[in-house]
PDB file of N, CA and C in Angstrom:
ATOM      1  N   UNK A   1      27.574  11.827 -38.578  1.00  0.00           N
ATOM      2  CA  UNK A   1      27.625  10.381 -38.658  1.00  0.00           C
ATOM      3  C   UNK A   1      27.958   9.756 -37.307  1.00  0.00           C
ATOM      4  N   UNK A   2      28.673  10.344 -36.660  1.00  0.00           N
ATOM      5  CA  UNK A   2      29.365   9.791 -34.969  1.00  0.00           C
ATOM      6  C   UNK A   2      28.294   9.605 -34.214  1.00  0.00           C
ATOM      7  N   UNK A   3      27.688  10.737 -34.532  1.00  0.00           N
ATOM      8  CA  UNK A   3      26.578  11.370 -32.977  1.00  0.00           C
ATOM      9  C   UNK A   3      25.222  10.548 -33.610  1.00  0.00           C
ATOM     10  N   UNK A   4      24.858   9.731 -34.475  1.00  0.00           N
ATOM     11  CA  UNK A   4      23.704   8.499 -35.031  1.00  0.00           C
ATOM     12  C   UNK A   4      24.303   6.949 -34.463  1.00  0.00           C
ATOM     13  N   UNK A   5      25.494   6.826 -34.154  1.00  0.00           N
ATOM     14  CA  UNK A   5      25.904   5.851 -33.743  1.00  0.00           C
ATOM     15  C   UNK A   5      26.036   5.873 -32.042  1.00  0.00           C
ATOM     16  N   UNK A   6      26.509   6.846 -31.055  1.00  0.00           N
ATOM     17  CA  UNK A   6      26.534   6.522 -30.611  1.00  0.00           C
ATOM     18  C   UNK A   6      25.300   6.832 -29.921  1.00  0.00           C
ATOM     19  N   UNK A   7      24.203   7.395 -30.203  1.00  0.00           N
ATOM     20  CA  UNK A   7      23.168   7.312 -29.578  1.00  0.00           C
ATOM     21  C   UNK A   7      22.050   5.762 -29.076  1.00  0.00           C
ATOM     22  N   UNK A   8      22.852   5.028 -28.860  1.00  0.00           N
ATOM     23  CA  UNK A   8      22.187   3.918 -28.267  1.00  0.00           C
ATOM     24  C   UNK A   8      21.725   3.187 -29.515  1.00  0.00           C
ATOM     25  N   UNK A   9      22.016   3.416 -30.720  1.00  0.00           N
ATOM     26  CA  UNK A   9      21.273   1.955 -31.903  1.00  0.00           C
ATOM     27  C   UNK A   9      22.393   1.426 -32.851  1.00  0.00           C
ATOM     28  N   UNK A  10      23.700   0.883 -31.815  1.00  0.00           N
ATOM     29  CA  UNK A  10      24.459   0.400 -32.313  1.00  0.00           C
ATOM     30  C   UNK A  10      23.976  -0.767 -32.471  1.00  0.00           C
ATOM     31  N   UNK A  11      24.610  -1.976 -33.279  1.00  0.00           N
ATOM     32  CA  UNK A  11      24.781  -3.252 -33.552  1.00  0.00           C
ATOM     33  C   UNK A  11      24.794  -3.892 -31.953  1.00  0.00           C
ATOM     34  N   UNK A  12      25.670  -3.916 -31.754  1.00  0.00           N
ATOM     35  CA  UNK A  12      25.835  -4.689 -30.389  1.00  0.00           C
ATOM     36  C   UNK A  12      24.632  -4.372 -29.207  1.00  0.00           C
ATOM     37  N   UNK A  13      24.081  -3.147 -29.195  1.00  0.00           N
ATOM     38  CA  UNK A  13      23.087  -3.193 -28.709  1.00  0.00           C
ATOM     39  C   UNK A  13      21.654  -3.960 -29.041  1.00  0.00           C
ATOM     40  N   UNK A  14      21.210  -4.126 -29.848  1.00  0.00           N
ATOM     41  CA  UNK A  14      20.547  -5.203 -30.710  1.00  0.00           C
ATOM     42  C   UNK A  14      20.415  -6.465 -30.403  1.00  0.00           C
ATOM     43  N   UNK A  15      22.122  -6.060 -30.830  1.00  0.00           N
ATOM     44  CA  UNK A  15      22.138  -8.355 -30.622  1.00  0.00           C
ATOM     45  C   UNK A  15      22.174  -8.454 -28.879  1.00  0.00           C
ATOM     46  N   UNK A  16      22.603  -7.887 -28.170  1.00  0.00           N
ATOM     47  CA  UNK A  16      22.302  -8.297 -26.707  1.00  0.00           C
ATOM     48  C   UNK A  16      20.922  -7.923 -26.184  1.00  0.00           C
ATOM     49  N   UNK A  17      19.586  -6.950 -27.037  1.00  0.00           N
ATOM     50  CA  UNK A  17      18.817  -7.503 -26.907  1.00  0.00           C
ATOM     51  C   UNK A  17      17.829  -8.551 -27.100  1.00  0.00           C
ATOM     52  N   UNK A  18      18.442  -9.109 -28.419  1.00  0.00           N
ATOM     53  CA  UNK A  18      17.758  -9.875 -29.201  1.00  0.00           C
ATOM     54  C   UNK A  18      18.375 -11.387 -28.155  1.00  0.00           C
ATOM     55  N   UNK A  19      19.180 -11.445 -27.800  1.00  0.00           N
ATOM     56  CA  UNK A  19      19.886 -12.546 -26.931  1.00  0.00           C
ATOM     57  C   UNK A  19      19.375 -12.924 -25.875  1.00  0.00           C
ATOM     58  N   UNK A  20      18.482 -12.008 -25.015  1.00  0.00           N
ATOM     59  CA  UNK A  20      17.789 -11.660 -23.760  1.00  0.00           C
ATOM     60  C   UNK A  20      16.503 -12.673 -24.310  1.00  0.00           C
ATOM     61  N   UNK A  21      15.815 -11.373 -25.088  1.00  0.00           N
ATOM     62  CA  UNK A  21      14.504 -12.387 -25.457  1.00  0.00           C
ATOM     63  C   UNK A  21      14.580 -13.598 -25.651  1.00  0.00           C
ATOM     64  N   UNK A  22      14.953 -14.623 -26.780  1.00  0.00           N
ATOM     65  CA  UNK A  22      15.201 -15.498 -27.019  1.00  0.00           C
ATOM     66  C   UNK A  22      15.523 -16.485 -26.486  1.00  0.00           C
ATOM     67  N   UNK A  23      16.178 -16.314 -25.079  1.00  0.00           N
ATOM     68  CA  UNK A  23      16.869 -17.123 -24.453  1.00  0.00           C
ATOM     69  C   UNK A  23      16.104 -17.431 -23.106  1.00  0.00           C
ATOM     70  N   UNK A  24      15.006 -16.473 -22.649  1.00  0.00           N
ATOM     71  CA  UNK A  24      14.006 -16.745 -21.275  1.00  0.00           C
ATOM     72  C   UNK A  24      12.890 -18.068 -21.910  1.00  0.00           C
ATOM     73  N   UNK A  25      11.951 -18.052 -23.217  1.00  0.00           N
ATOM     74  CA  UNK A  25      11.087 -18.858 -24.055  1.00  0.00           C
ATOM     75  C   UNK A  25      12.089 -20.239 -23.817  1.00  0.00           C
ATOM     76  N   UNK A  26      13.027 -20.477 -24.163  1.00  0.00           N
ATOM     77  CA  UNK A  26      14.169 -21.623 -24.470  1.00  0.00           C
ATOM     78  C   UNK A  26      13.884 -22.636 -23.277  1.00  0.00           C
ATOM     79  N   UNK A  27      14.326 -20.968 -22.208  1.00  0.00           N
ATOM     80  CA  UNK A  27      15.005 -22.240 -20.881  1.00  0.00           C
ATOM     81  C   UNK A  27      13.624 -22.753 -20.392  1.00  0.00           C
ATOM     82  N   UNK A  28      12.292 -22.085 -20.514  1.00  0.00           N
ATOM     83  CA  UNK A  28      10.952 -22.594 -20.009  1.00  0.00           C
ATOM     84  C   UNK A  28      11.052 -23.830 -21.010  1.00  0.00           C
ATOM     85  N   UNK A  29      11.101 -23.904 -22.210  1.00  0.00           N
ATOM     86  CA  UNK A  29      10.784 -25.239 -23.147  1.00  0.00           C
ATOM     87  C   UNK A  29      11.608 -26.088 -23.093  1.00  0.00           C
ATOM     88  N   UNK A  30      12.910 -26.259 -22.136  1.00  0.00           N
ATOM     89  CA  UNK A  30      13.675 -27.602 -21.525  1.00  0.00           C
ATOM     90  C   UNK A  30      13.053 -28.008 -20.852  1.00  0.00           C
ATOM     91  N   UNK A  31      12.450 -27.544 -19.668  1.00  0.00           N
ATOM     92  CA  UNK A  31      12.404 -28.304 -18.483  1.00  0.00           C
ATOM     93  C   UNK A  31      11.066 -29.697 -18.879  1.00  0.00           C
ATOM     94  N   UNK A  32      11.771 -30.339 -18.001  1.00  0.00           N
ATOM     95  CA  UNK A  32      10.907 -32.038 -18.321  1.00  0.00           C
ATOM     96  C   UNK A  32       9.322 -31.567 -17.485  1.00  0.00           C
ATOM     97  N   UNK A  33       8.539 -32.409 -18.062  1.00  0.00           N
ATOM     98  CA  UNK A  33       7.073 -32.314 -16.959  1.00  0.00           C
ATOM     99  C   UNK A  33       7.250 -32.995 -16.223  1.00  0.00           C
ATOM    100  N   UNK A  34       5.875 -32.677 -15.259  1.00  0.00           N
ATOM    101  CA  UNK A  34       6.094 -33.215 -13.519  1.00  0.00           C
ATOM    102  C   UNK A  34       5.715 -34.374 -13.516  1.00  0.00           C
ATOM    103  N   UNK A  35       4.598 -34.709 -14.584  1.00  0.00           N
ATOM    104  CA  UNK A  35       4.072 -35.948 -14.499  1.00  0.00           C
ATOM    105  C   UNK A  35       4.720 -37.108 -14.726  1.00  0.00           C
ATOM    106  N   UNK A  36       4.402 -38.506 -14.389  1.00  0.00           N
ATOM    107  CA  UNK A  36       5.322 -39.613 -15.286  1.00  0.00           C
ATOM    108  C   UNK A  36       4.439 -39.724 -16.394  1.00  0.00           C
ATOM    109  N   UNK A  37       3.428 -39.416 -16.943  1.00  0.00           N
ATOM    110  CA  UNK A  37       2.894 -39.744 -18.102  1.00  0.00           C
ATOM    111  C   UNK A  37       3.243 -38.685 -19.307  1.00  0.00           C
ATOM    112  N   UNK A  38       3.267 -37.517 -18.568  1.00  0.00           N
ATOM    113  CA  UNK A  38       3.722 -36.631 -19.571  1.00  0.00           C
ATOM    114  C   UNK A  38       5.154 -36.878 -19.809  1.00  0.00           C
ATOM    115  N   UNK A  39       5.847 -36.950 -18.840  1.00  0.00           N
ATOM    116  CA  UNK A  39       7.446 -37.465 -19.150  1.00  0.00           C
ATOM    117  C   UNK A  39       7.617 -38.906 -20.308  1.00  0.00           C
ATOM    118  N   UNK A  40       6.223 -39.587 -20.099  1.00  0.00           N
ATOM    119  CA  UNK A  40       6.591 -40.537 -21.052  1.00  0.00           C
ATOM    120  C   UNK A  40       6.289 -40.278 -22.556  1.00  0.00           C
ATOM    121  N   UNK A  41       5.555 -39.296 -22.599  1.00  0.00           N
ATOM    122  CA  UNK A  41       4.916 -38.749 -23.966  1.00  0.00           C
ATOM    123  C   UNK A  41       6.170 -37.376 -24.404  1.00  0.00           C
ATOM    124  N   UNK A  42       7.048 -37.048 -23.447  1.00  0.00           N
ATOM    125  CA  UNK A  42       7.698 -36.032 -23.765  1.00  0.00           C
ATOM    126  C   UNK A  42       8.786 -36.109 -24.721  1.00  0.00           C
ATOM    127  N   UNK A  43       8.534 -35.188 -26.031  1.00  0.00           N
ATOM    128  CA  UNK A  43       9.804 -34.963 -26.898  1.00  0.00           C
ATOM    129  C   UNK A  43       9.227 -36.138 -28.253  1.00  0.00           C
ATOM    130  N   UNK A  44       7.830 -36.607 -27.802  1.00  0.00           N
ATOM    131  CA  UNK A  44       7.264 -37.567 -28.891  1.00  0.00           C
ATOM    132  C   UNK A  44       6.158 -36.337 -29.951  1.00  0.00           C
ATOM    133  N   UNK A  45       6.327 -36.622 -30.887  1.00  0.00           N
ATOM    134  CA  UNK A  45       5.658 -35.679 -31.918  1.00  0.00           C
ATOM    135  C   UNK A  45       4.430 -36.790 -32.589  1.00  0.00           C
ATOM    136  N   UNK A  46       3.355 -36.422 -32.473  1.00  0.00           N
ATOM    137  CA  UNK A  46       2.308 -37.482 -33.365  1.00  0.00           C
ATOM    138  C   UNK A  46       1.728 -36.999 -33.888  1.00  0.00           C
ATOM    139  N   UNK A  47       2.040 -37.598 -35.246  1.00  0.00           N
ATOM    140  CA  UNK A  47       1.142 -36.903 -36.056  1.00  0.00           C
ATOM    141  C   UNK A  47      -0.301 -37.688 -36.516  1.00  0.00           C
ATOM    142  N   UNK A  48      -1.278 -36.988 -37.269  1.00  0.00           N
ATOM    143  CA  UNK A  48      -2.253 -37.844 -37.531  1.00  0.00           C
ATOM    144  C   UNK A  48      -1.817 -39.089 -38.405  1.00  0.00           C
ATOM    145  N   UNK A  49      -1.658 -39.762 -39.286  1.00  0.00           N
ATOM    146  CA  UNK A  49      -1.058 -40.907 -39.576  1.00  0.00           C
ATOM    147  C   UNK A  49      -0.311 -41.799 -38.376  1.00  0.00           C
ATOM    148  N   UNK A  50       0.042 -41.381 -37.655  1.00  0.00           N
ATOM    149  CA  UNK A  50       0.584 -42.147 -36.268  1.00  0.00           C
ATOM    150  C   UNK A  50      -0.432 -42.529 -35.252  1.00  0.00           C
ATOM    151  N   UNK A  51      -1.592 -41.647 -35.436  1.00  0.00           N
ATOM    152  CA  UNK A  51      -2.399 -42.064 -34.571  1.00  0.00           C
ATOM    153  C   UNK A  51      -3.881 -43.157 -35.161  1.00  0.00           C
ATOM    154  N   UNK A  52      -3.545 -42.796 -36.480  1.00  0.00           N
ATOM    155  CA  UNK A  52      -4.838 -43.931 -37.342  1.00  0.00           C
ATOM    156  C   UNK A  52      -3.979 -44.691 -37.654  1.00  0.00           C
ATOM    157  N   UNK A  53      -2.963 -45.280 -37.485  1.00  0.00           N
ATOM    158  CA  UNK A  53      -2.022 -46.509 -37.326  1.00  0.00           C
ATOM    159  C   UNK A  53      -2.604 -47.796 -36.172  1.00  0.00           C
ATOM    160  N   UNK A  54      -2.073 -46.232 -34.996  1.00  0.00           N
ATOM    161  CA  UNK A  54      -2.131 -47.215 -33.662  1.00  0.00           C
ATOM    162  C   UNK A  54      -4.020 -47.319 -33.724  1.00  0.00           C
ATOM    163  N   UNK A  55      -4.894 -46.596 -33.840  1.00  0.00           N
ATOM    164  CA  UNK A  55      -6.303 -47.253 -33.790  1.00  0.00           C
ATOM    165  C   UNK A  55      -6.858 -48.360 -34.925  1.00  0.00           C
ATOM    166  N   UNK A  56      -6.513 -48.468 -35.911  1.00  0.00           N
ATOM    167  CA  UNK A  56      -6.131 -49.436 -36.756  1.00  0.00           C
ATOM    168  C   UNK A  56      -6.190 -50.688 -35.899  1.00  0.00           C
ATOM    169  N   UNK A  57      -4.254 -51.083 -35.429  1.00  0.00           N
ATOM    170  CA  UNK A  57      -4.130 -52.018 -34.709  1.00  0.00           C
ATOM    171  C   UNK A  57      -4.890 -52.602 -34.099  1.00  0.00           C
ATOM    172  N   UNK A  58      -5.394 -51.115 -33.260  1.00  0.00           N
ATOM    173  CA  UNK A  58      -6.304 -51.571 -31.790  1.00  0.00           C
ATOM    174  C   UNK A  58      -7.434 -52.175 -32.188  1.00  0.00           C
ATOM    175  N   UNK A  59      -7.478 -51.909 -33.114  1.00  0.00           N
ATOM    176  CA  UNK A  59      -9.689 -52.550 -33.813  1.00  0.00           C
ATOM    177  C   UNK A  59      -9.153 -53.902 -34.414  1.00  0.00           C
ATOM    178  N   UNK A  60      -7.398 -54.032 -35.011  1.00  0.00           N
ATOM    179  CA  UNK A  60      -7.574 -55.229 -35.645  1.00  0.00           C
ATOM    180  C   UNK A  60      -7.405 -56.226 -33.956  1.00  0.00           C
ATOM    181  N   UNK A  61      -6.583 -55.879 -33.162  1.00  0.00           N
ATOM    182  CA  UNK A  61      -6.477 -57.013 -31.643  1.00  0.00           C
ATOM    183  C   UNK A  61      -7.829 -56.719 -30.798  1.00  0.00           C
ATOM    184  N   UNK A  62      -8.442 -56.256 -31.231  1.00  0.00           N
ATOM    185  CA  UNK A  62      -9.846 -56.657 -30.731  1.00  0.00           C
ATOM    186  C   UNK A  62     -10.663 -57.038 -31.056  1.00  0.00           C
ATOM    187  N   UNK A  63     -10.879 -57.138 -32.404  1.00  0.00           N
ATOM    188  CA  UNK A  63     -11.519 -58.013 -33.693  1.00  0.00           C
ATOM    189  C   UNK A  63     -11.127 -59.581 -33.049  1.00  0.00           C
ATOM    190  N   UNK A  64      -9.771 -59.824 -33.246  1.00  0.00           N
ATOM    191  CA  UNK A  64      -9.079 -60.947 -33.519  1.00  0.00           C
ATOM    192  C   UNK A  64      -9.515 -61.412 -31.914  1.00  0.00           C
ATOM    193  N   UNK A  65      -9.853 -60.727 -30.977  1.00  0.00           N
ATOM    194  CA  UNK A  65     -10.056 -61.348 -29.745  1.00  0.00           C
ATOM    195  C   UNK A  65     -11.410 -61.701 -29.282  1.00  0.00           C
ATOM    196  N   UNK A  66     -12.163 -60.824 -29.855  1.00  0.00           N
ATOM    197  CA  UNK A  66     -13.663 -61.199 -30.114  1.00  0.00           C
ATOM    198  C   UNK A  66     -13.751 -62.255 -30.752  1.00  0.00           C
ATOM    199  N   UNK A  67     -13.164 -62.518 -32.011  1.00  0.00           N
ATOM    200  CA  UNK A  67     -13.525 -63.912 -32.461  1.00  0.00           C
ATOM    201  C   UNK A  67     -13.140 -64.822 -31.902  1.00  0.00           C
ATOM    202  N   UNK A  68     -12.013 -64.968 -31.325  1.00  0.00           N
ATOM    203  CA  UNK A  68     -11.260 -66.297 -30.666  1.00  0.00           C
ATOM    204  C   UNK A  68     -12.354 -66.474 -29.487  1.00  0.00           C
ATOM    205  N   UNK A  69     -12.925 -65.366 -28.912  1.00  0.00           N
ATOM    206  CA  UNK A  69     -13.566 -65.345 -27.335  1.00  0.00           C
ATOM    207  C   UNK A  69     -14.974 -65.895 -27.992  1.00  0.00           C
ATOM    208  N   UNK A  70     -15.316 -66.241 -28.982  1.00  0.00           N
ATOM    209  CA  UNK A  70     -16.781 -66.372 -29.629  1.00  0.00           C
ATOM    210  C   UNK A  70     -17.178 -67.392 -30.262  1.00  0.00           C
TER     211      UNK A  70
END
């Protein structure tokens, strides 16, 4: 039973590899983008309903501006 444990597949060995992996993916998915446009879109989630919202709008203020202009 001794000599299965200490052959390298203890617990603690595990979790400090499992700690390694996990943690290089992380620190790449903080960092902000370079762009200012992407920085302005950053940490925003859209989903489809968010985006046939805003084109919606956009067809109704251009409707409404075509007619006034007409």
């Amino acid at each position: 039973m001794q000599g299965g444990l200490s052959d390298g597949i203890g617990p603690g060995e595990v979790a400090a590899t499992t700690t390694t992996t996990t943690s290089s993916p992380a620190d790449n998915a903080q960092q902000p983008p370079a762009s200012p446009t992407e920085r302005l879109v950053y940490g925003t989630a859209w989903t489809q309903d968010d985006i046939m919202i805003a084109l919606l709008t956009l067809q109704v203020v251009l409707l409404i501006f075509v007619t006034i202009r007409a």
